[in-house]
PDB file of N, CA and C in Angstrom:
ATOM      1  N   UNK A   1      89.347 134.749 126.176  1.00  0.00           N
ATOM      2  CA  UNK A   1      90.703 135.188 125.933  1.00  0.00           C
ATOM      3  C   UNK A   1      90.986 136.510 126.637  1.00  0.00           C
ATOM      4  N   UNK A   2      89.918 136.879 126.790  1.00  0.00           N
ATOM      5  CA  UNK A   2      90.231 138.870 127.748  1.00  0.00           C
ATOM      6  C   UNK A   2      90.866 138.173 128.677  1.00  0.00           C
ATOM      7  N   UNK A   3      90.193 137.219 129.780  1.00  0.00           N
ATOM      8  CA  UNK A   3      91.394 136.669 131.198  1.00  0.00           C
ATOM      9  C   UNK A   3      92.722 136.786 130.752  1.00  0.00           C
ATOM     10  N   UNK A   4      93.113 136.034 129.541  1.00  0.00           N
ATOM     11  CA  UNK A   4      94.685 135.945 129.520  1.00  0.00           C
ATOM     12  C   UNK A   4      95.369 137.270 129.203  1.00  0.00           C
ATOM     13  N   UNK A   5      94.401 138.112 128.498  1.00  0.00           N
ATOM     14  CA  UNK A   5      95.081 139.261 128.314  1.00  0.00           C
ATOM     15  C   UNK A   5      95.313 140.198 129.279  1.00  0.00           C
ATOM     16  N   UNK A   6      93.893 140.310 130.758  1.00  0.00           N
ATOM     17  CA  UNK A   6      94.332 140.949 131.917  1.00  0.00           C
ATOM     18  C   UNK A   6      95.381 140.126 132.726  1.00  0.00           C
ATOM     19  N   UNK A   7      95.726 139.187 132.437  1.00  0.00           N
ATOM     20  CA  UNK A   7      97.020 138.082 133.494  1.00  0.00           C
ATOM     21  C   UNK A   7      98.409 138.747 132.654  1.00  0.00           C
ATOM     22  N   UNK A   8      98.108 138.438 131.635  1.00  0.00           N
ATOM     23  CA  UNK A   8      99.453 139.124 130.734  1.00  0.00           C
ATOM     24  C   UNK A   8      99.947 140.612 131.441  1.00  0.00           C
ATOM     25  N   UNK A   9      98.760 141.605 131.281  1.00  0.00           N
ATOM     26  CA  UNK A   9      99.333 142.803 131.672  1.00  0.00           C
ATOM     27  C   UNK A   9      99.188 142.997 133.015  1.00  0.00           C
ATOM     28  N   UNK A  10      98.712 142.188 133.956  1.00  0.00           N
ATOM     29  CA  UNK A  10      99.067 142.438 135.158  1.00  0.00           C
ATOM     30  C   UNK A  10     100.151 142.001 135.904  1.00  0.00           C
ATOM     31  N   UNK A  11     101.225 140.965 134.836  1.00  0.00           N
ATOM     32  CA  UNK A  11     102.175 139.875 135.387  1.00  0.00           C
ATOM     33  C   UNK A  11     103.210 141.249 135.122  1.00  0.00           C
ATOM     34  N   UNK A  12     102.763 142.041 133.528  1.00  0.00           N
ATOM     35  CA  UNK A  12     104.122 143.362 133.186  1.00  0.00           C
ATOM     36  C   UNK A  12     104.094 144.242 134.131  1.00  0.00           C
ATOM     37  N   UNK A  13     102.807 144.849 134.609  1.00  0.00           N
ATOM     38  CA  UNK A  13     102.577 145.526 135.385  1.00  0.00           C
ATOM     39  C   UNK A  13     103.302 145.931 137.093  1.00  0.00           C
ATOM     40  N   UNK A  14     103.458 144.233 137.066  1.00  0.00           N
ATOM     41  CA  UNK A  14     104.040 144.272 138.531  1.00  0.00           C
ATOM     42  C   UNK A  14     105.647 144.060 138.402  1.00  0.00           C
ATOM     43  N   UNK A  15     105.889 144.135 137.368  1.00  0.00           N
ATOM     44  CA  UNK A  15     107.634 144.027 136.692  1.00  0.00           C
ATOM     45  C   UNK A  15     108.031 145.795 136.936  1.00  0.00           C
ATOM     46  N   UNK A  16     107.147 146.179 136.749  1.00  0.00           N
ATOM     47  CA  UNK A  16     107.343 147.874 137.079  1.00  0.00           C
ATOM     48  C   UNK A  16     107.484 148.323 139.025  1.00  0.00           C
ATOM     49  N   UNK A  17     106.533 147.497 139.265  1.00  0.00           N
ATOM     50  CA  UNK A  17     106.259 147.997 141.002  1.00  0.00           C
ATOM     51  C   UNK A  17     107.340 147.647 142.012  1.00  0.00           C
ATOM     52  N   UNK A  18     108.164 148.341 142.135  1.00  0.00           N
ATOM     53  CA  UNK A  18     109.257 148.042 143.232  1.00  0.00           C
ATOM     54  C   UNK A  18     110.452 147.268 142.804  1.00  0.00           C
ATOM     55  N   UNK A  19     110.667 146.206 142.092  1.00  0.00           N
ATOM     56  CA  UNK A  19     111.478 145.849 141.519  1.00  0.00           C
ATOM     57  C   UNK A  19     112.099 146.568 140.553  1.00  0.00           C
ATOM     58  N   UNK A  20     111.831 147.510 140.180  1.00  0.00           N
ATOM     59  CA  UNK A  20     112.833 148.572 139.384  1.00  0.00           C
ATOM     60  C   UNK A  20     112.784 149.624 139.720  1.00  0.00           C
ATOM     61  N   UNK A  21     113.054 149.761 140.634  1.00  0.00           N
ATOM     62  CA  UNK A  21     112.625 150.984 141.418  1.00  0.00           C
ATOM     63  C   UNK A  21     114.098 151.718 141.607  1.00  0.00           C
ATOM     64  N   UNK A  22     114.373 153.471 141.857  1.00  0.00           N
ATOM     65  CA  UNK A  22     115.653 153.749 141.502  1.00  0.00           C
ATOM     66  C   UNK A  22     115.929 153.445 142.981  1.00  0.00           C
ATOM     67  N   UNK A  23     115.191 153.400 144.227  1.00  0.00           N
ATOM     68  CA  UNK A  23     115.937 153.413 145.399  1.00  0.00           C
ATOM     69  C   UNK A  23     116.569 152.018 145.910  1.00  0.00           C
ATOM     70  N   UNK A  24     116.883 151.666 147.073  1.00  0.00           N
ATOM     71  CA  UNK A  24     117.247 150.287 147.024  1.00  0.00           C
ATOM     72  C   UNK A  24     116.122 149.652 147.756  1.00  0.00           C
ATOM     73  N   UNK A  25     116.099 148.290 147.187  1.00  0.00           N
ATOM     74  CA  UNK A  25     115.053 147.685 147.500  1.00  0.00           C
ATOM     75  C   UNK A  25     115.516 146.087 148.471  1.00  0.00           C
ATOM     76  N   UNK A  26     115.278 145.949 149.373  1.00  0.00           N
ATOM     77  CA  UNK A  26     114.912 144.677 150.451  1.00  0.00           C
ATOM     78  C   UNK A  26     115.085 143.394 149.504  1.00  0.00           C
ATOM     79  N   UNK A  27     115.740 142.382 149.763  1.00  0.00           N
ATOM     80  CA  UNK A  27     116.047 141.370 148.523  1.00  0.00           C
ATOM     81  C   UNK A  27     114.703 140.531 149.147  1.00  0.00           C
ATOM     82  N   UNK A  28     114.294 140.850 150.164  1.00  0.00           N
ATOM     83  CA  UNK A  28     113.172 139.724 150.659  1.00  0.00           C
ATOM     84  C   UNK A  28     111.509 140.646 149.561  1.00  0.00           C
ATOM     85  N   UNK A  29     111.764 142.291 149.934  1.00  0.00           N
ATOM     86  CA  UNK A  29     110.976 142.791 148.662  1.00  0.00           C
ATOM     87  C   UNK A  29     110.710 142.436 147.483  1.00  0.00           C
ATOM     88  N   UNK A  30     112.148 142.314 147.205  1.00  0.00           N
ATOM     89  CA  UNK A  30     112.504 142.154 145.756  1.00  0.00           C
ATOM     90  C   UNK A  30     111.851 140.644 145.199  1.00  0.00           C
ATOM     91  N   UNK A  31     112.228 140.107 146.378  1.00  0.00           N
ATOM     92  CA  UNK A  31     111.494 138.425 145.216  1.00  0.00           C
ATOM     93  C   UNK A  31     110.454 138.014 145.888  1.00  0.00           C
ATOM     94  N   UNK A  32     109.914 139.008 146.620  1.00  0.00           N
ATOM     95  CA  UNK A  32     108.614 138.676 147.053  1.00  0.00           C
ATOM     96  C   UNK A  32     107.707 139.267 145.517  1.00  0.00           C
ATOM     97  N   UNK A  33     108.102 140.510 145.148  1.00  0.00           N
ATOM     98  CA  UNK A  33     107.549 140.934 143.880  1.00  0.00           C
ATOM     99  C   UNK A  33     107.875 140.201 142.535  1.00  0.00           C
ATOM    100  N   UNK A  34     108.989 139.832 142.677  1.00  0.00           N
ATOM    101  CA  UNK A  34     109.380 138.494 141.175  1.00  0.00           C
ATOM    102  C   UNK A  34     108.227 137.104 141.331  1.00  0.00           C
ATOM    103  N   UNK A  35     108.240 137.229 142.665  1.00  0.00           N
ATOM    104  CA  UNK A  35     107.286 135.617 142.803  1.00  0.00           C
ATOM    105  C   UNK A  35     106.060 135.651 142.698  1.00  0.00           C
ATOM    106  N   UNK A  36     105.412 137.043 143.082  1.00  0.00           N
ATOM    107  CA  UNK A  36     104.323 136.913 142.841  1.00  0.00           C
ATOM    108  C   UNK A  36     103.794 137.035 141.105  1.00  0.00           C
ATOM    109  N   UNK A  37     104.664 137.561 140.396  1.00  0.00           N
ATOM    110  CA  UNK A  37     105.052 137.303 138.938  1.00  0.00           C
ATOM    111  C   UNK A  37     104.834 136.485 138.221  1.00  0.00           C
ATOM    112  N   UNK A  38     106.028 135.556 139.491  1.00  0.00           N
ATOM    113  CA  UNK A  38     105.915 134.798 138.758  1.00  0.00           C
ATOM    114  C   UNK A  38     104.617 133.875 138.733  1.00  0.00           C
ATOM    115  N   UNK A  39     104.048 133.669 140.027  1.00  0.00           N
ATOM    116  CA  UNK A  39     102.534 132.809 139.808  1.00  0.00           C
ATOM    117  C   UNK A  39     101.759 133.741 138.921  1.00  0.00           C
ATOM    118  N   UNK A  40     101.461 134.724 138.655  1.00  0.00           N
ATOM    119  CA  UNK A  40     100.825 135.519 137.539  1.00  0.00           C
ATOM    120  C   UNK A  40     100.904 134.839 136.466  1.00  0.00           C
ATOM    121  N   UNK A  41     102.489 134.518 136.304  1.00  0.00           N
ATOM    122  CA  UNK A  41     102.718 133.849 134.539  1.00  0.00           C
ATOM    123  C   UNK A  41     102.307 132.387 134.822  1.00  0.00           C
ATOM    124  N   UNK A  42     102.343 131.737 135.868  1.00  0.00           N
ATOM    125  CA  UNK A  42     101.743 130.303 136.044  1.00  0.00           C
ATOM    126  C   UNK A  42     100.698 130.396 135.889  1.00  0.00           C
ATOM    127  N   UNK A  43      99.725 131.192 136.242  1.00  0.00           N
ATOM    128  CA  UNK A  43      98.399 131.543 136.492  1.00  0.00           C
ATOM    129  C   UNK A  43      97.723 131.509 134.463  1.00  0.00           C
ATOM    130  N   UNK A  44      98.453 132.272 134.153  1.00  0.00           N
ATOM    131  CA  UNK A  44      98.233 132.426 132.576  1.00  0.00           C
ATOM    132  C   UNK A  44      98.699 130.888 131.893  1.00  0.00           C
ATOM    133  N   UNK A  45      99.121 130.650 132.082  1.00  0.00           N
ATOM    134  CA  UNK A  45      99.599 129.082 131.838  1.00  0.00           C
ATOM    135  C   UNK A  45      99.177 128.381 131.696  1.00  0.00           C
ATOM    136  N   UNK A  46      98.323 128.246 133.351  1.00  0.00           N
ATOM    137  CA  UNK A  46      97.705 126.905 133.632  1.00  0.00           C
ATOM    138  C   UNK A  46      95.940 127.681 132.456  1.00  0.00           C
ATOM    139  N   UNK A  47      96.047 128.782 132.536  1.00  0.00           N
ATOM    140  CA  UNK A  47      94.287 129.060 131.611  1.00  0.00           C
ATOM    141  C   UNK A  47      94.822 129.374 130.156  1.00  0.00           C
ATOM    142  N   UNK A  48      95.697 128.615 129.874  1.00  0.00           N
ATOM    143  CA  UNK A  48      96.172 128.504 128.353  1.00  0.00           C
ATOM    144  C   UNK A  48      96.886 129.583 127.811  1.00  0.00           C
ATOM    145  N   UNK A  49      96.766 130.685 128.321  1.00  0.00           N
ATOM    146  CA  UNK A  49      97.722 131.641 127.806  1.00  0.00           C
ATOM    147  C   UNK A  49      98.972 131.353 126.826  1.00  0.00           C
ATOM    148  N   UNK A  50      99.212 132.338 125.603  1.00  0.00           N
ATOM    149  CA  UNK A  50     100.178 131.889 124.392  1.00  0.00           C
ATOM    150  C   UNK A  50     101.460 132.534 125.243  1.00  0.00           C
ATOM    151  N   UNK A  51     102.398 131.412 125.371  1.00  0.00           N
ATOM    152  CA  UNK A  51     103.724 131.863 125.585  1.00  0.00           C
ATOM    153  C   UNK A  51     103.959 133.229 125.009  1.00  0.00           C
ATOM    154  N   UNK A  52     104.134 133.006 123.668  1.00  0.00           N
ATOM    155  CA  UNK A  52     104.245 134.218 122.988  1.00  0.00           C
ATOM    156  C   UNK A  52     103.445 135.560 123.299  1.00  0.00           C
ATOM    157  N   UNK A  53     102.515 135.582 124.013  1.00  0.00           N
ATOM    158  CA  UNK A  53     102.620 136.935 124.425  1.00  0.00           C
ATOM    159  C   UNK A  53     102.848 137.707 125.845  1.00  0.00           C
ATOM    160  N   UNK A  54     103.517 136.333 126.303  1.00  0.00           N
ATOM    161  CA  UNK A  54     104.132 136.662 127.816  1.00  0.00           C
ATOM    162  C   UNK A  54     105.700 136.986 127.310  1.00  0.00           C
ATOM    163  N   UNK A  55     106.090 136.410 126.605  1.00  0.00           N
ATOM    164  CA  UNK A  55     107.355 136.766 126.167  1.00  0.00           C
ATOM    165  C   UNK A  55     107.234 138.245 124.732  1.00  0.00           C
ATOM    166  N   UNK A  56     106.565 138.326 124.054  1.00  0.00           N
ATOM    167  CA  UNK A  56     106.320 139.627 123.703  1.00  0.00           C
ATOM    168  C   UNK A  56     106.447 140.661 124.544  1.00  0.00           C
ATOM    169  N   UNK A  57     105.656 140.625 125.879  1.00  0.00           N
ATOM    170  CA  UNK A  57     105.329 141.639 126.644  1.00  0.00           C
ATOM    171  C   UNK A  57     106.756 141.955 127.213  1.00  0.00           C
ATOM    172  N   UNK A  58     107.769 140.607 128.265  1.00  0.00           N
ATOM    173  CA  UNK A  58     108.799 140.876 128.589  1.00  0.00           C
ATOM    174  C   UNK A  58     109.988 141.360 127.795  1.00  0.00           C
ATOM    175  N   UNK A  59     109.768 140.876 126.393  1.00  0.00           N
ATOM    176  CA  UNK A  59     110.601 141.641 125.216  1.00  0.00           C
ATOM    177  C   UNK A  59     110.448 143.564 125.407  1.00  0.00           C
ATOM    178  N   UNK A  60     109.079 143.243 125.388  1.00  0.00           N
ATOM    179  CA  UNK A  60     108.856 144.818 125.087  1.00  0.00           C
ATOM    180  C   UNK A  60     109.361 145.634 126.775  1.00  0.00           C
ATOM    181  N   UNK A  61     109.131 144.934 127.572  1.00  0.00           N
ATOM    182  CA  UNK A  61     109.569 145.305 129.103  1.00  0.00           C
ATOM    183  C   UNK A  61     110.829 145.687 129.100  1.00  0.00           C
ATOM    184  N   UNK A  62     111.488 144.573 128.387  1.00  0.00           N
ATOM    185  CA  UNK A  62     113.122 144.655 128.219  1.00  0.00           C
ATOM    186  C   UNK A  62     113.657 143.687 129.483  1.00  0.00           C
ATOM    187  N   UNK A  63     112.655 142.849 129.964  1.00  0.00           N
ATOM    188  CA  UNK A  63     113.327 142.137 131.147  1.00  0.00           C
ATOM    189  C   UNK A  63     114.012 140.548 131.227  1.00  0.00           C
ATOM    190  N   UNK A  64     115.521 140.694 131.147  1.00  0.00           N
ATOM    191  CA  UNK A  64     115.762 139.260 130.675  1.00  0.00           C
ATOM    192  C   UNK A  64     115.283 137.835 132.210  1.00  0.00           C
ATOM    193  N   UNK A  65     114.489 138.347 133.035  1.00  0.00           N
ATOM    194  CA  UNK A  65     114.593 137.925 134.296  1.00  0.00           C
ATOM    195  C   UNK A  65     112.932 137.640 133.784  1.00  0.00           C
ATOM    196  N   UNK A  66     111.958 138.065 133.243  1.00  0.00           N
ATOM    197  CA  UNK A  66     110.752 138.132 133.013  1.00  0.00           C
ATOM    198  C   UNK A  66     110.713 136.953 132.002  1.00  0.00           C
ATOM    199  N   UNK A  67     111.518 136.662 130.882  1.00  0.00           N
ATOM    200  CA  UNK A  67     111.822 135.545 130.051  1.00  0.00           C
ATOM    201  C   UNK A  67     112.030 134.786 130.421  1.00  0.00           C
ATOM    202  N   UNK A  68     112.817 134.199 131.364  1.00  0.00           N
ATOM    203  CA  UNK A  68     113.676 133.385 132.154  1.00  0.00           C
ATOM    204  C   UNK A  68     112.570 132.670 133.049  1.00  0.00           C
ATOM    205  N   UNK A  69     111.508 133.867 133.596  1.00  0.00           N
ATOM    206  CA  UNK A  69     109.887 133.470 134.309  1.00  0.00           C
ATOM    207  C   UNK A  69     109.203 132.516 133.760  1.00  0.00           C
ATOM    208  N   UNK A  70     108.595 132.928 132.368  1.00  0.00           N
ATOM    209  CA  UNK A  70     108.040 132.810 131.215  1.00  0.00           C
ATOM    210  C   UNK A  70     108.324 131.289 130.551  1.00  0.00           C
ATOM    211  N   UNK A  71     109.698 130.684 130.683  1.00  0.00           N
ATOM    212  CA  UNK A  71     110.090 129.808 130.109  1.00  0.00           C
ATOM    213  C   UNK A  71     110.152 128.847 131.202  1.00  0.00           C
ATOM    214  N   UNK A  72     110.574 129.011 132.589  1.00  0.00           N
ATOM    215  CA  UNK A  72     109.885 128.128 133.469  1.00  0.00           C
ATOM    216  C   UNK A  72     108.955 127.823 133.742  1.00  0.00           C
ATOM    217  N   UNK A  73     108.491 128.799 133.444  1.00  0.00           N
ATOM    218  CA  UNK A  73     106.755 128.322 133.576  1.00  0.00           C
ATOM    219  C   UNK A  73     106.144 127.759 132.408  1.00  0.00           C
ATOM    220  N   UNK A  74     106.335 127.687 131.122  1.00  0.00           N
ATOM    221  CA  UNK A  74     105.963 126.989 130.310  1.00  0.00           C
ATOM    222  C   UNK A  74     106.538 125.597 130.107  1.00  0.00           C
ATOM    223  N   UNK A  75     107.464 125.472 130.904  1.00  0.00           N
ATOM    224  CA  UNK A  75     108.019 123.823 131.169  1.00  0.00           C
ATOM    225  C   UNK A  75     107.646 123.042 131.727  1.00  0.00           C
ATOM    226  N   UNK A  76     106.550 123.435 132.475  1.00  0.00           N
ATOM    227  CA  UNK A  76     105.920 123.039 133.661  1.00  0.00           C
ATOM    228  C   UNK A  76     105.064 122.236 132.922  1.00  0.00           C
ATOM    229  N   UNK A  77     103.408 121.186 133.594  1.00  0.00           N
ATOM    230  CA  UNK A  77     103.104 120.585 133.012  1.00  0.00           C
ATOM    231  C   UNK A  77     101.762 121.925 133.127  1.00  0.00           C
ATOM    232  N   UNK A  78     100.436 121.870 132.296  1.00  0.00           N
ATOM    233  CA  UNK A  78      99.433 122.776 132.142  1.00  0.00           C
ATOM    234  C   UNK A  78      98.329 121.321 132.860  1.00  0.00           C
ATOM    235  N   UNK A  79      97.768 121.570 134.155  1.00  0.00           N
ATOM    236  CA  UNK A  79      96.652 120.459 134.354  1.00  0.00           C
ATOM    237  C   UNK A  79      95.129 121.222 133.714  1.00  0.00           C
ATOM    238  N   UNK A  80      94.256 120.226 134.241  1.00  0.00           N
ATOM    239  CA  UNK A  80      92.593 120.618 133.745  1.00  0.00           C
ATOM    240  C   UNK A  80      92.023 120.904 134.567  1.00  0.00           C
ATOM    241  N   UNK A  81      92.422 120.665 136.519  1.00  0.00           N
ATOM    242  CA  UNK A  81      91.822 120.596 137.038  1.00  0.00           C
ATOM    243  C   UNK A  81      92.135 122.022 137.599  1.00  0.00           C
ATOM    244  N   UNK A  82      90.846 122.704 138.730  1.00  0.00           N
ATOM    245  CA  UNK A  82      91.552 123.860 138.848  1.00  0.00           C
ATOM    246  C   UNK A  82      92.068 124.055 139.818  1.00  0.00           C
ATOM    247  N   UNK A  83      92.091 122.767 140.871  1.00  0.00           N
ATOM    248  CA  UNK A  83      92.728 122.691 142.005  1.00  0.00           C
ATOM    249  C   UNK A  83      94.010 122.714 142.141  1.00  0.00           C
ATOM    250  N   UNK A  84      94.314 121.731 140.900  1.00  0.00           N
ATOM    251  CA  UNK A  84      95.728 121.329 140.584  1.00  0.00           C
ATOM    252  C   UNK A  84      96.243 122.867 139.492  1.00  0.00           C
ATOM    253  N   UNK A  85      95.435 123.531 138.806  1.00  0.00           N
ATOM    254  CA  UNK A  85      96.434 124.748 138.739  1.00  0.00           C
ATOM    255  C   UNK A  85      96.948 125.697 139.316  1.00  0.00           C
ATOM    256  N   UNK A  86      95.913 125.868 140.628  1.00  0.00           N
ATOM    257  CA  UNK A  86      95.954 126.738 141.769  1.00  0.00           C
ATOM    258  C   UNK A  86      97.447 126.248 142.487  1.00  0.00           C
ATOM    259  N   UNK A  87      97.553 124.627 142.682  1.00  0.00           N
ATOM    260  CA  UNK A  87      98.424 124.311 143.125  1.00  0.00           C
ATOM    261  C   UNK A  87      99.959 124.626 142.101  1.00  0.00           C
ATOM    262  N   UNK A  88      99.501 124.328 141.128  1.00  0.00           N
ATOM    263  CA  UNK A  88     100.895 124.686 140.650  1.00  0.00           C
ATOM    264  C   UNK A  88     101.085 125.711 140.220  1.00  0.00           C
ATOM    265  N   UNK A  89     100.832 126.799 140.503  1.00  0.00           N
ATOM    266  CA  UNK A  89     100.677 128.551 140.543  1.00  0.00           C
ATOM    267  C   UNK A  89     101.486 129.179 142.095  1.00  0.00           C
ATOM    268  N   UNK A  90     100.687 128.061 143.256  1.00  0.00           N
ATOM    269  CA  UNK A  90     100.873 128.225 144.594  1.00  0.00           C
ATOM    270  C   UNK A  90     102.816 127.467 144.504  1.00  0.00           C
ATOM    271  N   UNK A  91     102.574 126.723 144.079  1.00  0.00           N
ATOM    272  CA  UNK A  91     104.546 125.875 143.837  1.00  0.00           C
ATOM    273  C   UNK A  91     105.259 127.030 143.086  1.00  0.00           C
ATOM    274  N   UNK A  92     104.732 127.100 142.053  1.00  0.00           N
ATOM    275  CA  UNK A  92     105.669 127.731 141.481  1.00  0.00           C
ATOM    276  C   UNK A  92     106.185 129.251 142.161  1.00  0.00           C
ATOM    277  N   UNK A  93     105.268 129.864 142.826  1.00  0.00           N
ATOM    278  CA  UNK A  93     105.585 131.135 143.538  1.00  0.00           C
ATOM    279  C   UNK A  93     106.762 131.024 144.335  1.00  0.00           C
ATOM    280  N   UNK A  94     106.392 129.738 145.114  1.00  0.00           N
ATOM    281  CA  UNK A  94     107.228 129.571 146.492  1.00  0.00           C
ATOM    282  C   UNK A  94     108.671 129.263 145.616  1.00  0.00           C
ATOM    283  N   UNK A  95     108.410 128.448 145.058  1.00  0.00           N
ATOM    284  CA  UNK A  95     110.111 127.458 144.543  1.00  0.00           C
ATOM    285  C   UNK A  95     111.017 128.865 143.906  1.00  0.00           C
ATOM    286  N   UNK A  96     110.301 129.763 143.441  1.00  0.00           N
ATOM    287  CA  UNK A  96     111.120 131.028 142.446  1.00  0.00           C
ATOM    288  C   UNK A  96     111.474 132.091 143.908  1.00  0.00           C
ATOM    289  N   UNK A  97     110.625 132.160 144.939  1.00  0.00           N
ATOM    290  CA  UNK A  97     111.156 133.093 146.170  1.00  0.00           C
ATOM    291  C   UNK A  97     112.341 132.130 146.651  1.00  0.00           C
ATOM    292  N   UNK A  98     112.165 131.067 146.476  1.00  0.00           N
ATOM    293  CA  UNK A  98     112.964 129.957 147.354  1.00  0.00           C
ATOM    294  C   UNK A  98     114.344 130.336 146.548  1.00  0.00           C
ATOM    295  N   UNK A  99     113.976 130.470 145.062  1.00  0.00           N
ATOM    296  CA  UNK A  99     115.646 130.524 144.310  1.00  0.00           C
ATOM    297  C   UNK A  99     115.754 131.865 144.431  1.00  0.00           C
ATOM    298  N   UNK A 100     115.272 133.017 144.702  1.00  0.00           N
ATOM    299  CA  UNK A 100     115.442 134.255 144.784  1.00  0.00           C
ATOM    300  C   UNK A 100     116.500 134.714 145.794  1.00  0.00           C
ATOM    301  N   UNK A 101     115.818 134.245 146.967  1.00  0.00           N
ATOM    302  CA  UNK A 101     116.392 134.298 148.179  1.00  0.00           C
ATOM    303  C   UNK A 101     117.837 133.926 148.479  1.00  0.00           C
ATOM    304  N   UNK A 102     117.486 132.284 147.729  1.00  0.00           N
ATOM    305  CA  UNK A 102     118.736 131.806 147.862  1.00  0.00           C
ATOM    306  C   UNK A 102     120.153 132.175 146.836  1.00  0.00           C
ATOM    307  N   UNK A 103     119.730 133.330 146.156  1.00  0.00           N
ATOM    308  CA  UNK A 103     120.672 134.068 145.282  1.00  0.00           C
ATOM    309  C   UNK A 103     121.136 133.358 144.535  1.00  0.00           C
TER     310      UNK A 103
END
């Protein structure tokens, strides 16, 4: 259970780095740092991680964009294999830059 707890705080962690940043930030920056997020929270997902404390954490973040992560990614399906979580860690990154981008 420590893994899910360093995935947890490294998914909040990077909710801080550049994406809230006071200067202006590059929209290609910007959801390059949401996406990699977001496979963080896939990443916790696919190794069982409790919703509830990915959404605790973004509660406590205050980020309604971190919830919104959190809940796509728990819609998703959770596989066994670890090829196939890698892969759907590797999808899910791209498809959330893909909607980022595309505003």
């Amino acid at each position: 259970m420590k893994i899910v707890n360093l995935i947890v705080a490294a998914a909040l962690s990077a909710s801080a780095i550049g994406v809230q940043a006071e200067e202006p930030v590059k929209a290609t920056d910007r959801c390059k740092a949401w996406s990699q997020m977001a496979e963080k929270v896939m990443k916790g997902r696919q190794l069982g991680a409790p919703m509830s404390a990915f959404m605790e954490a973004a509660e406590e973040d205050g980020s309604e964009l971190m919830k919104k992560i959190v809940v796509m990614a728990y819609e998703q399906p959770r596989y066994s294999t670890e090829q196939n979580q890698v892969r759907a860690a590797d999808e899910f990154r791209d498809e959330f830059y893909l909607m980022c981008i595309k505003g």
